[in-house]
Protein backbone atom coordinates (compact mmCIF):
# COMPACT_ATOMS: atom_id res chain seq x y z
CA UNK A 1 91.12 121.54 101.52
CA UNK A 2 89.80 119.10 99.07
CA UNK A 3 91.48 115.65 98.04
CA UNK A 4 89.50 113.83 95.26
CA UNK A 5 90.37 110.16 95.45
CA UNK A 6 90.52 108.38 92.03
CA UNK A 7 90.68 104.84 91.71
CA UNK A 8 92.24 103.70 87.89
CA UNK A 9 90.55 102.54 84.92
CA UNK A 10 89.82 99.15 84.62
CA UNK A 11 92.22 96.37 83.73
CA UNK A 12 91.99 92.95 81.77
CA UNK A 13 92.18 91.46 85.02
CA UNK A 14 89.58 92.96 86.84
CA UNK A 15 87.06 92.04 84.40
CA UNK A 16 88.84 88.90 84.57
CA UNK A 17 88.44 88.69 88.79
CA UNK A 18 91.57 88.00 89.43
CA UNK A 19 93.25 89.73 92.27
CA UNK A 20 95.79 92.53 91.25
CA UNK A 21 98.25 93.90 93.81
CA UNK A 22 100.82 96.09 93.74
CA UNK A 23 103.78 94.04 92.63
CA UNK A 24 102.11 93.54 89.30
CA UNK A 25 101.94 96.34 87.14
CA UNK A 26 98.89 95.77 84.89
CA UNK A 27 97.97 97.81 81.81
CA UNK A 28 94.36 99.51 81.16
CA UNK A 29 91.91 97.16 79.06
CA UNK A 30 90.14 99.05 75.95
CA UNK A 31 87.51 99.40 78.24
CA UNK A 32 89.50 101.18 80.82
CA UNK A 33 90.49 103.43 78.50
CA UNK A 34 87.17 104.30 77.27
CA UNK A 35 86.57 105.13 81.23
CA UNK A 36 89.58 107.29 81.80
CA UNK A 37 89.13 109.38 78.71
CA UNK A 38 84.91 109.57 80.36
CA UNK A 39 86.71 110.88 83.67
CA UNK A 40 89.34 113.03 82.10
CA UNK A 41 86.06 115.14 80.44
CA UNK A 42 84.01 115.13 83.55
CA UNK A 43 86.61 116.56 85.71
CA UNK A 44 87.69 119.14 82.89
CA UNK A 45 86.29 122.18 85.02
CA UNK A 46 87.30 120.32 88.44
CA UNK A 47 90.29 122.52 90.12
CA UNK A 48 93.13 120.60 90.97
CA UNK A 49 96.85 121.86 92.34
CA UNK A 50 98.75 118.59 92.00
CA UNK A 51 98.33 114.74 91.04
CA UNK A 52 99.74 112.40 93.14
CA UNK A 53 99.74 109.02 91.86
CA UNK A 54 100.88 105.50 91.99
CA UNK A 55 103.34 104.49 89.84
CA UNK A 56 101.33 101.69 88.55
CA UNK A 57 100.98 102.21 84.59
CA UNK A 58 97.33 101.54 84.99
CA UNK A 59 96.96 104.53 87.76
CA UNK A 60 99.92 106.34 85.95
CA UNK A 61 97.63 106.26 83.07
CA UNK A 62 94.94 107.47 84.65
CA UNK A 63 96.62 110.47 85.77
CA UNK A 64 97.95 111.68 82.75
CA UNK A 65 94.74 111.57 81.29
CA UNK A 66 93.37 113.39 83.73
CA UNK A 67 95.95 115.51 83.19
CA UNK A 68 95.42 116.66 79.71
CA UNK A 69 93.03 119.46 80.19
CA UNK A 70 95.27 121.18 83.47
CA UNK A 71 98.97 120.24 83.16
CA UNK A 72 99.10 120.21 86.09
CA UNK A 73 101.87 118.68 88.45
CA UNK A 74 102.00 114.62 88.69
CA UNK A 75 104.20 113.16 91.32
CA UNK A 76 104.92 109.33 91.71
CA UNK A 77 105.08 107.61 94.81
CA UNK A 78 106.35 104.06 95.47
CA UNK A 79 103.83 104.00 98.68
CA UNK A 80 100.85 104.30 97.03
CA UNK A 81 100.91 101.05 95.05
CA UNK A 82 98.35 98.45 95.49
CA UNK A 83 98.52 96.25 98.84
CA UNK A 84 101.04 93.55 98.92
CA UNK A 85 98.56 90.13 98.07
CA UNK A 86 101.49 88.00 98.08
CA UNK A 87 100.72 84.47 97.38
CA UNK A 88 97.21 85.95 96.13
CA UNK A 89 98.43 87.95 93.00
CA UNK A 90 96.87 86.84 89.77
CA UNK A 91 94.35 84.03 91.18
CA UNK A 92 90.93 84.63 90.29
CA UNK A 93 88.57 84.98 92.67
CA UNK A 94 86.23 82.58 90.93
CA UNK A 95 88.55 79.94 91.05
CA UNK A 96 90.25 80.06 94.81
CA UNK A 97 90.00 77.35 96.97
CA UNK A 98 88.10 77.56 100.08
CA UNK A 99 91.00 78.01 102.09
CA UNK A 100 92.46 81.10 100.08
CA UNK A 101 89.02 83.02 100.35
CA UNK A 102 88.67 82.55 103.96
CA UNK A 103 91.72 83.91 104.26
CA UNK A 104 91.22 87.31 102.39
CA UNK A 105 87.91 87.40 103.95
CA UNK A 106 89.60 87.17 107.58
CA UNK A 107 92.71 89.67 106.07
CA UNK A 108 89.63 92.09 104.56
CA UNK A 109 87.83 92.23 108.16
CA UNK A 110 90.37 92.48 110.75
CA UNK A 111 93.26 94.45 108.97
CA UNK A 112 96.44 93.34 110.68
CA UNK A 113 97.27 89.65 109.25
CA UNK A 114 99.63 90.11 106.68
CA UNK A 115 98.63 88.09 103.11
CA UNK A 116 100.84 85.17 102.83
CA UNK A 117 103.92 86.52 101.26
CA UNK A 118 102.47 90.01 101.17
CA UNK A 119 101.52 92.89 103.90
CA UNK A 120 98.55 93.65 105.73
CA UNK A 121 95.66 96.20 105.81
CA UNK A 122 97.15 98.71 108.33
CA UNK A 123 100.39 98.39 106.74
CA UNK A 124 99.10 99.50 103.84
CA UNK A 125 97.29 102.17 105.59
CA UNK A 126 100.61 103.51 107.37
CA UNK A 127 102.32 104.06 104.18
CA UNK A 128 99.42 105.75 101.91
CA UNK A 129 98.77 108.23 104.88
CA UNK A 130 102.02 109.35 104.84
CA UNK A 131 102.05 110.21 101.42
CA UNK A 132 99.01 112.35 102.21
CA UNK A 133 98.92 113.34 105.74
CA UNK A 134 101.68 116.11 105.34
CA UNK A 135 99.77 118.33 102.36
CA UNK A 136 96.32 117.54 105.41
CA UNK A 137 98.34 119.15 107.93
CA UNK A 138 99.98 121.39 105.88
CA UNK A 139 97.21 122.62 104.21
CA UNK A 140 99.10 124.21 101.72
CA UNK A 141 96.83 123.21 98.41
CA UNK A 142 93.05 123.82 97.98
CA UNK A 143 92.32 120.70 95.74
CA UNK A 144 94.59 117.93 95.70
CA UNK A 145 93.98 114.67 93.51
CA UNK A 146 95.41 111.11 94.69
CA UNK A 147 94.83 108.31 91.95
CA UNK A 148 95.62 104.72 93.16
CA UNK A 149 94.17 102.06 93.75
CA UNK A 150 90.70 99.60 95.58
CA UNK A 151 92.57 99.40 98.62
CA UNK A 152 95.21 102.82 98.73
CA UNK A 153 91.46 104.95 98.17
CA UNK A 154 89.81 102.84 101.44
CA UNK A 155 92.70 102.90 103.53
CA UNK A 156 92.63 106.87 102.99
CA UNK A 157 89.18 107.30 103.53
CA UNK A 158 89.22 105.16 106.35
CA UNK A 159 92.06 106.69 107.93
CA UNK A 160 90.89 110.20 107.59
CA UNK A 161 87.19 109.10 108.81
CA UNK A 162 88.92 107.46 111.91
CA UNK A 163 86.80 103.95 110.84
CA UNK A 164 87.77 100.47 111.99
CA UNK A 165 89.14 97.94 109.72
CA UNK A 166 86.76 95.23 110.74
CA UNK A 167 84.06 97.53 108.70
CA UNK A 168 86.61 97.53 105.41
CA UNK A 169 83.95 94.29 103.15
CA UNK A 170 81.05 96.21 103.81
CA UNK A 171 82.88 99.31 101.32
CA UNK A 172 83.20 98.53 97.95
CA UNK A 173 85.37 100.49 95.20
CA UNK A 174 84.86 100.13 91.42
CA UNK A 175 87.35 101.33 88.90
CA UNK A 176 87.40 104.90 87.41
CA UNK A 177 85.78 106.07 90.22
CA UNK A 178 85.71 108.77 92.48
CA UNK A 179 85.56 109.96 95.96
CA UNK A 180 86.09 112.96 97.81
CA UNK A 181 87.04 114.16 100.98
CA UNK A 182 86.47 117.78 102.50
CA UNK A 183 88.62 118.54 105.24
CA UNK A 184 87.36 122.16 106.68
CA UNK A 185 86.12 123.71 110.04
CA UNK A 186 84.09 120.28 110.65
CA UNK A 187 86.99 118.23 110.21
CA UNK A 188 87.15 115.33 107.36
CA UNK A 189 84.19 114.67 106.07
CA UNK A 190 83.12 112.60 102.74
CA UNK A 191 81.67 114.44 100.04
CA UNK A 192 80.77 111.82 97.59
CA UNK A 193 82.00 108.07 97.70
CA UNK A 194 83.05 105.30 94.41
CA UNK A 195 81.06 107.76 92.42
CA UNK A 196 80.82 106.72 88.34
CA UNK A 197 77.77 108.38 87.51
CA UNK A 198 79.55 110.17 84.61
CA UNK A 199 80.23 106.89 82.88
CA UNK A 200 76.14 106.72 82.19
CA UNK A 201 75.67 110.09 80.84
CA UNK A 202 76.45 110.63 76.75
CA UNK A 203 77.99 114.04 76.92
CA UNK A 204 80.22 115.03 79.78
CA UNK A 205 81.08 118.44 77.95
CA UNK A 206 78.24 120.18 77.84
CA UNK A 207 77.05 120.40 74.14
């Protein structure tokens, strides 16, 4: 079985640096649109089975764009929003106190203090594998897609890859990117990781 692992298109707020969680439900930026439309046309030829997705508009988004050259299947699920950040939604990064980025840096290491007002990592982690873990098991689909978000994608791979959460800074995860995982005689392996190649090439369909 393969799962590609697709995180959405940017958003105003990223290129702002403000921190976006999952109880704010952010739209694509022109840009991010421009990069979905790049990824829809690079994974043209790419089987997929079904889409599961967050139901985030700017991951929703992403899916259905994706989704234009397979109509294919897209399900919604409530447990792969973006973490919980609580207190944290909407401050940029640029502008946090001291305080508040010692305190995502501790939450981003150790995985089990919960965000003020939010959740933690492993919280996080428990939910998004259940979305997945039952088509793993299952293995009733040969190419499954997931598109969510910076932390859903890491807490996937890092579930599947059996890392610890203290190694979670030294990953990073851009938008419109993707990863894949292989999950065969070997057991789960990572095929490619944050991957947006595509995005510097001029022609993704062939001509």
């Amino acid at each position: 079985m393969r799962l590609l692992l697709v995180r959405h298109g940017e958003t105003v707020w990223n290129s702002e640096r403000r921190v976006q969680g999952g109880a704010k439900d952010t739209e694509l930026s022109e840009a991010g649109r421009r990069q979905v439309a790049r990824l829809a046309a690079v994974l043209r030829d790419e089987p997929l089975d079904l889409i599961l997705c967050s139901p985030l508009q700017r991951a929703v988004r992403t899916a259905e764009s994706i989704n234009e050259n397979h109509g294919a299947t897209i399900l919604t699920d409530n447990r792969l929003k973006e973490v919980d950040v609580g207190e944290f939604d909407g401050l940029s990064t640029v502008e946090m106190s001291t305080t508040f980025t010692e305190l995502l840096l501790d939450w981003w290491k150790g995985g089990k203090e919960r965000l003020p007002g939010g959740e933690s990592f492993h919280e996080l982690q428990e939910r998004c594998w259940a979305v997945v873990c039952p088509y793993i098991e299952g293995r009733t689909l040969e190419n499954l897609v997931v598109v969510s978000h910076y932390f859903v994608t890491l807490s996937i791979i890092f579930r599947a890859l059996g890392l610890p959460l203290d190694m979670l800074v030294r990953f990073r995860m851009d938008p419109a990117s993707i990863s894949e995982l292989e999950f065969g005689r070997f057991g789960p392996r990572l095929v490619r990781f944050n991957d947006r190649s595509y995005l510097s090439m001029r022609d993704v369909s062939g001509k």
